[in-house]
Protein backbone atom coordinates (compact mmCIF):
# COMPACT_ATOMS: atom_id res chain seq x y z
CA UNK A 1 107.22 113.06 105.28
CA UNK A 2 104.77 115.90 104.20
CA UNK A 3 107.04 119.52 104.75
CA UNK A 4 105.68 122.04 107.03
CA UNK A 5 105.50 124.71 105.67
CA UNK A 6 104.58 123.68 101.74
CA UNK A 7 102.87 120.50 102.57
CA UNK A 8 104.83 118.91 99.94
CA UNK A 9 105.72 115.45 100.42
CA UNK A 10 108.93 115.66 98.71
CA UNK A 11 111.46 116.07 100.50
CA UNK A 12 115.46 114.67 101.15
CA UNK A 13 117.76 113.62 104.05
CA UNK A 14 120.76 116.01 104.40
CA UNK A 15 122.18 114.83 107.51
CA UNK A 16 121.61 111.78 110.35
CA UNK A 17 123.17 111.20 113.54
CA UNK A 18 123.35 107.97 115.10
CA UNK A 19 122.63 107.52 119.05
CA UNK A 20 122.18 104.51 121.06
CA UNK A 21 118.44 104.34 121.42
CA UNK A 22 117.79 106.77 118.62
CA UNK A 23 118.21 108.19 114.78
CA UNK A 24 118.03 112.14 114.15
CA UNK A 25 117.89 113.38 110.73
CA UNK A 26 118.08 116.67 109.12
CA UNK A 27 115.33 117.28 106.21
CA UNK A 28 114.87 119.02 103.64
CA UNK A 29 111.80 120.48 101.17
CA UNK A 30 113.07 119.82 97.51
CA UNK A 31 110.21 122.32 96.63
CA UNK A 32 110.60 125.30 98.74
CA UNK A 33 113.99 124.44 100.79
CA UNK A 34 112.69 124.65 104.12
CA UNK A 35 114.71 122.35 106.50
CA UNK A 36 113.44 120.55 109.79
CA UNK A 37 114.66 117.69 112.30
CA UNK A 38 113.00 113.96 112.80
CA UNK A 39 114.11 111.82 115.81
CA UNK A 40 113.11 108.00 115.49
CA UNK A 41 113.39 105.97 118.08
CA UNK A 42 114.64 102.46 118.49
CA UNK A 43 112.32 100.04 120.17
CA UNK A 44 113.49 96.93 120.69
CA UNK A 45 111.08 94.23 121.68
CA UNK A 46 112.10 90.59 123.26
CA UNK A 47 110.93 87.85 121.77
CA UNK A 48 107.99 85.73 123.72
CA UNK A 49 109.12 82.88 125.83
CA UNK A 50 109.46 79.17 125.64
CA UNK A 51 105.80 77.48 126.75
CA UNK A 52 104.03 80.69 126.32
CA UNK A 53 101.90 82.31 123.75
CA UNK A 54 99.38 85.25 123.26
CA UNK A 55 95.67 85.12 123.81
CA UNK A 56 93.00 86.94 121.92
CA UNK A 57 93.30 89.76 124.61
CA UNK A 58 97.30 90.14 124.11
CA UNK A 59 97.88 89.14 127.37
CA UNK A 60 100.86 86.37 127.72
CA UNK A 61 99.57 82.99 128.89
CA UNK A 62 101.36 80.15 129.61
CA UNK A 63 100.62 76.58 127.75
């Protein structure tokens, strides 16, 4: 994760907090100090269904 301020892409995780459907971290430059926030989201996808599959389009089809 490139820093915003330096551009450096060195950088360290002081902090995360844990949520249901999400991650926050607290970062921080190792070369100038500056400190900012990332939220990642958790996706969570199901898994396709018996007698289906995907066609060239990505629509589901049955077989």
């Amino acid at each position: 994760m490139d820093c915003q301020k330096c551009k450096s892409n060195q950088d360290r995780v002081v902090a995360t907090e844990g949520y249901s459907d999400r991650v926050r971290r607290r970062r921080e430059c190792i070369t100038c100090g500056h400190r900012w926030t990332t939220e990642e989201r958790i996706i969570e996808e199901e898994p396709p269904r018996e007698g289906t599959s995907f066609d060239c389009a990505g629509r589901l089809c049955r077989l």
